[in-house]
Protein backbone atom coordinates (compact mmCIF):
# COMPACT_ATOMS: atom_id res chain seq x y z
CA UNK A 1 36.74 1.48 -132.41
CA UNK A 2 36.24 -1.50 -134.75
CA UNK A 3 39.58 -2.28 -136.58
CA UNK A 4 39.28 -4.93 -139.66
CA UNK A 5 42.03 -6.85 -142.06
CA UNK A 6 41.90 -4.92 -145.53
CA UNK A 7 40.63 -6.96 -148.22
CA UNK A 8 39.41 -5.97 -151.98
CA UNK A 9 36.02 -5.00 -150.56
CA UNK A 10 37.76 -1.73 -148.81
CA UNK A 11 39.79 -0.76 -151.70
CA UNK A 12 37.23 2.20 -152.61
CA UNK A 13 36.61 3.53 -149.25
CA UNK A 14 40.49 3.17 -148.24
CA UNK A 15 41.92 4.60 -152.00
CA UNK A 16 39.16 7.89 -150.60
CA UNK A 17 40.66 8.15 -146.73
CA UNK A 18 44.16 8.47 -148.31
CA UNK A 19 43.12 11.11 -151.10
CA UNK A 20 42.15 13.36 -148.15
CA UNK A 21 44.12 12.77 -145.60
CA UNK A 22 46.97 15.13 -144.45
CA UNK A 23 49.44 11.71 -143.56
CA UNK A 24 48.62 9.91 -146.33
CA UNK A 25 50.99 10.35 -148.87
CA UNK A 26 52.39 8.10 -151.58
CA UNK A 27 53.50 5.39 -150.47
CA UNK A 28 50.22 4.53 -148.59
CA UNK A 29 48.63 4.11 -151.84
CA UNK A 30 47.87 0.35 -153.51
CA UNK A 31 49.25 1.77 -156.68
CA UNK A 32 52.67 1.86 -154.80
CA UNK A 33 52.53 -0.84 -152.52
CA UNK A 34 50.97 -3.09 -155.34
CA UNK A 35 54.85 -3.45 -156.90
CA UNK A 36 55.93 -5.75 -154.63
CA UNK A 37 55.96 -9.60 -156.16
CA UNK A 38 53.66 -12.19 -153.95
CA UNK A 39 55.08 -13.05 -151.12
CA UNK A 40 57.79 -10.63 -149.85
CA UNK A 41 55.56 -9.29 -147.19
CA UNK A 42 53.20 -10.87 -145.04
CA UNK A 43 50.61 -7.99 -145.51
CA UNK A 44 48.42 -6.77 -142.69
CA UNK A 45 46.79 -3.57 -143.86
CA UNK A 46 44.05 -2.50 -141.27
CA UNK A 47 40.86 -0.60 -141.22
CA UNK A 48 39.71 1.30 -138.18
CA UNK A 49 35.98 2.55 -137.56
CA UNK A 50 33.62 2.04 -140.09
CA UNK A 51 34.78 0.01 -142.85
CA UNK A 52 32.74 2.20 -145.34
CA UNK A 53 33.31 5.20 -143.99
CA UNK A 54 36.60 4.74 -142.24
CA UNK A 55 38.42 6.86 -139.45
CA UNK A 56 42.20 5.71 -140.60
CA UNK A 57 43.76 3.24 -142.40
CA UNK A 58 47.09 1.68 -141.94
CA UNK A 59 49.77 -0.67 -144.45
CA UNK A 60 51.56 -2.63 -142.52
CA UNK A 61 52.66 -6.12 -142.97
CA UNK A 62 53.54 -8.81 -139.77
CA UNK A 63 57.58 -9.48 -139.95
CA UNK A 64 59.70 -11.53 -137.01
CA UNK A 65 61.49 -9.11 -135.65
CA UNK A 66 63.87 -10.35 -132.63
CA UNK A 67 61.91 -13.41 -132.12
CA UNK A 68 59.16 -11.55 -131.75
CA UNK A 69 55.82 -11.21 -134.70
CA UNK A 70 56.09 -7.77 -135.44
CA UNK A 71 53.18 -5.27 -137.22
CA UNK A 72 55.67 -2.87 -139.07
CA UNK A 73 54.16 0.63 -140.77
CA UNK A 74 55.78 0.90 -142.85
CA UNK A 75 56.83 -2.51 -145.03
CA UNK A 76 58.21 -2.29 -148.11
CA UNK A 77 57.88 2.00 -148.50
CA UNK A 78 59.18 4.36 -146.47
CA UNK A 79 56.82 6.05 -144.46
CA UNK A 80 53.65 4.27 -142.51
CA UNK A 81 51.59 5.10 -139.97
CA UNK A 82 47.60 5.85 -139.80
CA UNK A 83 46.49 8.27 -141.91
CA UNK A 84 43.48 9.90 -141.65
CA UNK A 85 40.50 12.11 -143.76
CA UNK A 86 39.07 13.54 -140.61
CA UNK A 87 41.05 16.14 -138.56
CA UNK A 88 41.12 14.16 -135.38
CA UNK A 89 41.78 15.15 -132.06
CA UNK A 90 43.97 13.99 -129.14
CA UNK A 91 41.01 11.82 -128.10
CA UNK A 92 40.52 10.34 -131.52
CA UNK A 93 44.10 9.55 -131.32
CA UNK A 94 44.36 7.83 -128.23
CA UNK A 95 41.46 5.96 -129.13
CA UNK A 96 42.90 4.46 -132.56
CA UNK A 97 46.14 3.53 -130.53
CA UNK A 98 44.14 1.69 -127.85
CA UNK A 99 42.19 -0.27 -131.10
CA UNK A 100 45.85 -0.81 -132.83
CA UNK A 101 47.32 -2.06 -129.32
CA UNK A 102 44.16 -4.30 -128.79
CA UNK A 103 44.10 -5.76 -132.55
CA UNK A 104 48.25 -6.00 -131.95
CA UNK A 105 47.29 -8.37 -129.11
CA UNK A 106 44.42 -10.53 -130.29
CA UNK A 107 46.82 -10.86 -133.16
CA UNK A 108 48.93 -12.71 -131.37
CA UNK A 109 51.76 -10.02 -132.06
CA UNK A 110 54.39 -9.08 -129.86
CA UNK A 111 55.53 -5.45 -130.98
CA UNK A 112 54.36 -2.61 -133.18
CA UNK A 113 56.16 -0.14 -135.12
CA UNK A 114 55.30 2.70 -137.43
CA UNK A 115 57.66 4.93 -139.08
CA UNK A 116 55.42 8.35 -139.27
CA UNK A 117 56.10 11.05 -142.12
CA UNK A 118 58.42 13.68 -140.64
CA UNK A 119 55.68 16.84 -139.40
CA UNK A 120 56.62 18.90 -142.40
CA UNK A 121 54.70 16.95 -144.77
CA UNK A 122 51.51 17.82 -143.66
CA UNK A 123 50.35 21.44 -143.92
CA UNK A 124 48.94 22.24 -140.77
CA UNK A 125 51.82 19.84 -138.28
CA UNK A 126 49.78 18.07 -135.80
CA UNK A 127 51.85 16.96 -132.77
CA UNK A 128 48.60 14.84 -131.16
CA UNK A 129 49.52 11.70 -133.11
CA UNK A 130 52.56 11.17 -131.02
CA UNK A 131 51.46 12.33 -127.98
CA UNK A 132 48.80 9.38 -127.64
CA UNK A 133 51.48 7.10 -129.06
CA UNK A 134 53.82 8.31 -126.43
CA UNK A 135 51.04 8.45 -123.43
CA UNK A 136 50.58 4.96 -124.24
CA UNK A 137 53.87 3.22 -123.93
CA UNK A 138 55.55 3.51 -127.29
CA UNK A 139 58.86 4.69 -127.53
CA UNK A 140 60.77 6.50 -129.95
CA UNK A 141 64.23 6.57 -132.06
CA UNK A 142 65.04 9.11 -134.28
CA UNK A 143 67.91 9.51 -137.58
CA UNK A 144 68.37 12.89 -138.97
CA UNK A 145 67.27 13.97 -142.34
CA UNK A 146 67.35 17.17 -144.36
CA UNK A 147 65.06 18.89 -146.00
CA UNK A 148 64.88 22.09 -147.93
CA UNK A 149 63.05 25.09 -147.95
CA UNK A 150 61.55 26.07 -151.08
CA UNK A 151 61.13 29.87 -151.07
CA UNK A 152 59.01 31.25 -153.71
CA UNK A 153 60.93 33.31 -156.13
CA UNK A 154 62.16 37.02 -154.52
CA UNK A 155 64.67 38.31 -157.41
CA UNK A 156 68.06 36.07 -156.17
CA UNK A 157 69.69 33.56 -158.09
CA UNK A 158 69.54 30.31 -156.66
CA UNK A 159 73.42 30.36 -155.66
CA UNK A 160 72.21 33.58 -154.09
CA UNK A 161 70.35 31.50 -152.05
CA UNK A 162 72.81 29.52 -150.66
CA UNK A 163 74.89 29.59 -147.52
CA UNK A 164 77.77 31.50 -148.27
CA UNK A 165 80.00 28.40 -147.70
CA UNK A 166 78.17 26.51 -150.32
CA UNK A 167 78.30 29.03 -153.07
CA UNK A 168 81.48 28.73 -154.95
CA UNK A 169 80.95 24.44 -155.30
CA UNK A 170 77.93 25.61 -156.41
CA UNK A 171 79.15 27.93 -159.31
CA UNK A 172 81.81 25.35 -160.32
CA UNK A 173 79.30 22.54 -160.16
CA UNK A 174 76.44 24.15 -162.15
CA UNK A 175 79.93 25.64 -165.02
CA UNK A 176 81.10 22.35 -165.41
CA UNK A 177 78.96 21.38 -168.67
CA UNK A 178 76.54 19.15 -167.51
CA UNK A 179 73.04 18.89 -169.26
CA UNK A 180 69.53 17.57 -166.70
CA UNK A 181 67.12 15.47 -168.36
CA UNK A 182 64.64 13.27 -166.61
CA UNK A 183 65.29 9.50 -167.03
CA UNK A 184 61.84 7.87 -168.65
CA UNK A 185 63.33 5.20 -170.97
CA UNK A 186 63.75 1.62 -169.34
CA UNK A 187 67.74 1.90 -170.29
CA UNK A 188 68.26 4.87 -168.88
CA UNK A 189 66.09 3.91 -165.70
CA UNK A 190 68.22 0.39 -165.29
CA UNK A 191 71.76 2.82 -166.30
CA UNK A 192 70.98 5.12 -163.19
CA UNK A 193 70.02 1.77 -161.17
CA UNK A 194 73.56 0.28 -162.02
CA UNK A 195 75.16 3.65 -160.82
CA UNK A 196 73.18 3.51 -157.42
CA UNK A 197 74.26 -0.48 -157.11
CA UNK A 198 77.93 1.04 -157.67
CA UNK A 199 77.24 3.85 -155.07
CA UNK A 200 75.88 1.54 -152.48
CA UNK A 201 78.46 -1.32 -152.83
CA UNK A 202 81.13 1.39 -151.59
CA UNK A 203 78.90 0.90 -147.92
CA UNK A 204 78.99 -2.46 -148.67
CA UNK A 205 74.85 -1.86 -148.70
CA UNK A 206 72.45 -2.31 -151.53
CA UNK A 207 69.45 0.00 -153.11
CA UNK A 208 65.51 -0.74 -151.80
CA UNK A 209 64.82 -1.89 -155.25
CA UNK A 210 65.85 -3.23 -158.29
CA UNK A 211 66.11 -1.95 -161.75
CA UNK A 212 62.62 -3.46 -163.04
CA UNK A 213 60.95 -2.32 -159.50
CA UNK A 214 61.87 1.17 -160.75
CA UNK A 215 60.58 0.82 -164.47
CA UNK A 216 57.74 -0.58 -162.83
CA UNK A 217 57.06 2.09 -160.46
CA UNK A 218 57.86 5.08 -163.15
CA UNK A 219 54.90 3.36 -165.05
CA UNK A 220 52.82 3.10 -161.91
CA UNK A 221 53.24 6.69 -160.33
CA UNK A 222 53.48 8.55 -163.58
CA UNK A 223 54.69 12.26 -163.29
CA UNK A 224 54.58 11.53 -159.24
CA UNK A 225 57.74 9.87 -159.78
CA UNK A 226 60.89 11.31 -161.38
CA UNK A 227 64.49 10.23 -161.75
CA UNK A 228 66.56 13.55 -163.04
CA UNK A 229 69.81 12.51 -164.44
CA UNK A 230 72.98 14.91 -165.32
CA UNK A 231 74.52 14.22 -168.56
CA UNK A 232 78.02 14.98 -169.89
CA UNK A 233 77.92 14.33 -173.44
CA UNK A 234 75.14 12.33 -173.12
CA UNK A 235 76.52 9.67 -170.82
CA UNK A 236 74.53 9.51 -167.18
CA UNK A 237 77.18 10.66 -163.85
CA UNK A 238 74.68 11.65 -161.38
CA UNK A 239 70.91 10.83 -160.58
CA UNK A 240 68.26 12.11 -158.12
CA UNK A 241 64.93 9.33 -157.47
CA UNK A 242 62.25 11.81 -156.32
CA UNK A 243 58.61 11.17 -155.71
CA UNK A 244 55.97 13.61 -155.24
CA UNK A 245 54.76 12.22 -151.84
CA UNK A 246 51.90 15.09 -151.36
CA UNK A 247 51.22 18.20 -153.07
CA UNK A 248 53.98 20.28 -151.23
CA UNK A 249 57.03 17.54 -150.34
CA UNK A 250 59.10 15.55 -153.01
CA UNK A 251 61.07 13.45 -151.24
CA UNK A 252 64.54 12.00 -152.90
CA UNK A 253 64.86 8.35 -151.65
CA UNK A 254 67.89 8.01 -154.23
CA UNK A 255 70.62 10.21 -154.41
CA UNK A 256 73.85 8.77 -156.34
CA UNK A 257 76.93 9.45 -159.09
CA UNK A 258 79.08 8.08 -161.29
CA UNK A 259 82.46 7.10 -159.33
CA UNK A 260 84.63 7.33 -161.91
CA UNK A 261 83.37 11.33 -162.86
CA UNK A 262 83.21 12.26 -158.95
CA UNK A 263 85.09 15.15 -159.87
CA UNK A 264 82.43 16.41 -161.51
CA UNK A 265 79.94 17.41 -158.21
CA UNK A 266 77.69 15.84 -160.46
CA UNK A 267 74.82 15.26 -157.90
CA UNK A 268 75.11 18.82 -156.65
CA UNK A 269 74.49 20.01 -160.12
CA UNK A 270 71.29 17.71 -159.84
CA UNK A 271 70.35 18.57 -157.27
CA UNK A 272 70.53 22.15 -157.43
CA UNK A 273 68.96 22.44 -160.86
CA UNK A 274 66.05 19.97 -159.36
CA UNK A 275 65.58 22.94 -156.20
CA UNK A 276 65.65 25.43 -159.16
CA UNK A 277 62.84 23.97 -161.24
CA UNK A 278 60.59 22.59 -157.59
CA UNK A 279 60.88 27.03 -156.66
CA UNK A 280 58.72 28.19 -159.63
CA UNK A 281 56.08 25.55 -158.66
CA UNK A 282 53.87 25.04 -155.76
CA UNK A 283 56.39 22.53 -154.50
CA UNK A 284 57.07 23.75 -150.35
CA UNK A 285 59.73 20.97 -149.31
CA UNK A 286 62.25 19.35 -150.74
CA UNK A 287 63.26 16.61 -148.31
CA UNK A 288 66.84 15.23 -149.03
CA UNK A 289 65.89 11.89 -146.84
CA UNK A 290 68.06 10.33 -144.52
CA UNK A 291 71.86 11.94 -143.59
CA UNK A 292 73.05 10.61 -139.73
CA UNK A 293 71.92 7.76 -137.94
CA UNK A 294 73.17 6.80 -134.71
CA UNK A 295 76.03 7.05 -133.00
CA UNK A 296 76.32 10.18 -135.48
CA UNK A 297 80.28 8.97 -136.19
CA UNK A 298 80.03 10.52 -140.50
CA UNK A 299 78.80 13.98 -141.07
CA UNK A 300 79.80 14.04 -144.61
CA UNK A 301 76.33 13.76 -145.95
CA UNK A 302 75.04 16.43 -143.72
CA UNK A 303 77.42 18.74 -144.50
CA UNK A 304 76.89 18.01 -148.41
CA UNK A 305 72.74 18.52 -147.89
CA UNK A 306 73.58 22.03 -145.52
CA UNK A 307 75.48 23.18 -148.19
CA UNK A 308 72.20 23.44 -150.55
CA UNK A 309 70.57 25.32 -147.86
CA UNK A 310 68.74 22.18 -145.74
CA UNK A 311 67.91 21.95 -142.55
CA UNK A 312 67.79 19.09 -140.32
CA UNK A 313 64.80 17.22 -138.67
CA UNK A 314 64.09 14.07 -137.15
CA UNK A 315 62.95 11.29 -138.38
CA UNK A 316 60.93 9.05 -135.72
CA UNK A 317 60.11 5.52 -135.85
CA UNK A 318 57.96 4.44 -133.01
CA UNK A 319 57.52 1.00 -131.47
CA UNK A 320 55.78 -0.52 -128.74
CA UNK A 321 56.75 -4.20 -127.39
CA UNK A 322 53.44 -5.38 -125.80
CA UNK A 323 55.52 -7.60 -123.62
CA UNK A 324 57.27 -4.75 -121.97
CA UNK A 325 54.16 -2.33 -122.26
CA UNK A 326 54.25 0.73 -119.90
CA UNK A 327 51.58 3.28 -120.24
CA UNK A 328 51.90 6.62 -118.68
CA UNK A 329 48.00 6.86 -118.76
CA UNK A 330 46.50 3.81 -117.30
CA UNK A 331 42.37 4.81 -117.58
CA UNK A 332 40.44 4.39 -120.51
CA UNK A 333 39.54 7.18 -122.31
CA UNK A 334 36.02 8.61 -121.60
């Protein structure tokens, strides 16, 4: 399988693989990935097959990564990987991963890593993927996330819904006053960035982007991307980011509050308004992003998220140091 380095010419035929393709969501798009300023990633975007007519694409950008020249899917976004407008096949798979692994190595690069949406996104979950990834040597590590279930409407109330241990912070929560609006102004867009700085300093961590990134990004997605704000008297305490990453997931990469109105369960009125509004559309998932990583030592996230009815899944980032490579299938394939 031929495998090229994107440039301008492919911009048609890739911008067509990813309007098709079952993994390609959002972020895989040039509108997205275009927001980044020169020069924070050393892009390597590839093209596999025929570069008119392409079998997958894949974003990715070259990063030193423990002394070694890393090809990371995804840079700069949250999910990577391949995706593809065919529906390929085990074979097809393990083809495109011997045709990453050889490019990997003519490269000059020492490892390779893709971060692959979670199987949920896609509407018909396709396990071969990771199979040929595995066959061939990569190996895996996982965080848990939560997602929820969107059931269509069937005559309950959405607290009726809700596990019964989650129902009365629900009530209180949704009586305590607040008004949703969605944030589209660029003051209230940097107001709900300050809030997430002030959330994130408390972990002594820091948000993805910054306040213009997300004005720019509200202009570039459109309605793809929201930010739905609570309001008490018309002063922002809680905020949800979500992006339309297909045309069944919205996935919340933010999720923050106002520490000084904490009281409030601000961000469970949010959210629960937001699961409200996604169940009379055509909206299936509602994925709640990230809630344990390794060595699993604060639960209080995953409790919060099980409490609006999610359940957990894993989220898989796989990498393959060529180095060290072991390949549980040795022969070509044929």
């Amino acid at each position: 399988m031929d495998v090229a380095i994107y440039d301008h010419r492919h911009r048609a035929a890739w911008d067509d693989v990813v309007a098709r393709a079952p993994r390609g969501p959002v972020f895989h798009r040039h509108e997205f990935l275009g927001y980044h300023p020169d020069g924070r990633f050393d892009w390597h975007h590839l093209v596999f097959g025929n570069p008119g007519t392409p079998f997958a694409v894949l974003p990715g950008a070259v990063a030193v990564d423990g002394g070694r020249r890393t090809l990371r899917s995804t840079a700069g976004a949250s999910v990577g990987g391949p995706a593809s407008s065919s529906e390929p096949g085990v074979r097809d798979w393990l083809e495109w991963v011997d045709a990453l692994v050889d490019h990997a190595r003519g490269a000059g690069l020492g490892a390779i890593e893709l971060a692959l949406a979670p199987a949920f996104w896609v509407e018909r979950p396709d396990d071969a993927l990771e199979f040929a990834l595995r066959v061939r040597g990569f190996a895996s590590s996982a965080e848990l996330g939560h997602c929820v279930d969107l059931p269509r409407p069937d005559g309950r109330d959405i607290i009726a819904a809700l596990p019964a241990a989650g129902r009365r912070r629900a009530r209180r929560a949704l009586a305590a006053g607040l008004e949703l609006a969605s944030a589209t102004s660029p003051g209230e867009l940097r107001e709900f960035h300050a809030m997430l700085c002030a959330n994130k300093e408390l972990h002594d961590a820091r948000p993805a982007h910054t306040g213009e990134e997300i004005i720019e990004l509200c202009e570039r997605l459109g309605e793809r991307l929201q930010v739905w704000i609570a309001l008490e008297r018309g002063v922002i305490v809680a905020g949800v980011y979500a992006i339309a990453v297909n045309a069944h997931v919205v996935y919340t990469q933010y999720i923050a509050d106002l520490p000084a109105r904490r009281e409030l369960d601000a961000t469970r009125f949010v959210l629960l308004s937001l699961i409200a509004r996604l169940r009379r559309g055509p909206v299936r998932y509602l994925d709640l992003g990230s809630s344990v990583v390794p060595p699993a030592e604060k639960l209080s996230l995953a409790r919060f998220k099980e409490s609006l009815g999610a359940f957990a899944y894993e989220r898989r980032r796989w990498r393959l140091v060529l180095a060290d490579q072991v390949s549980v299938q040795t022969e070509p394939v044929r």
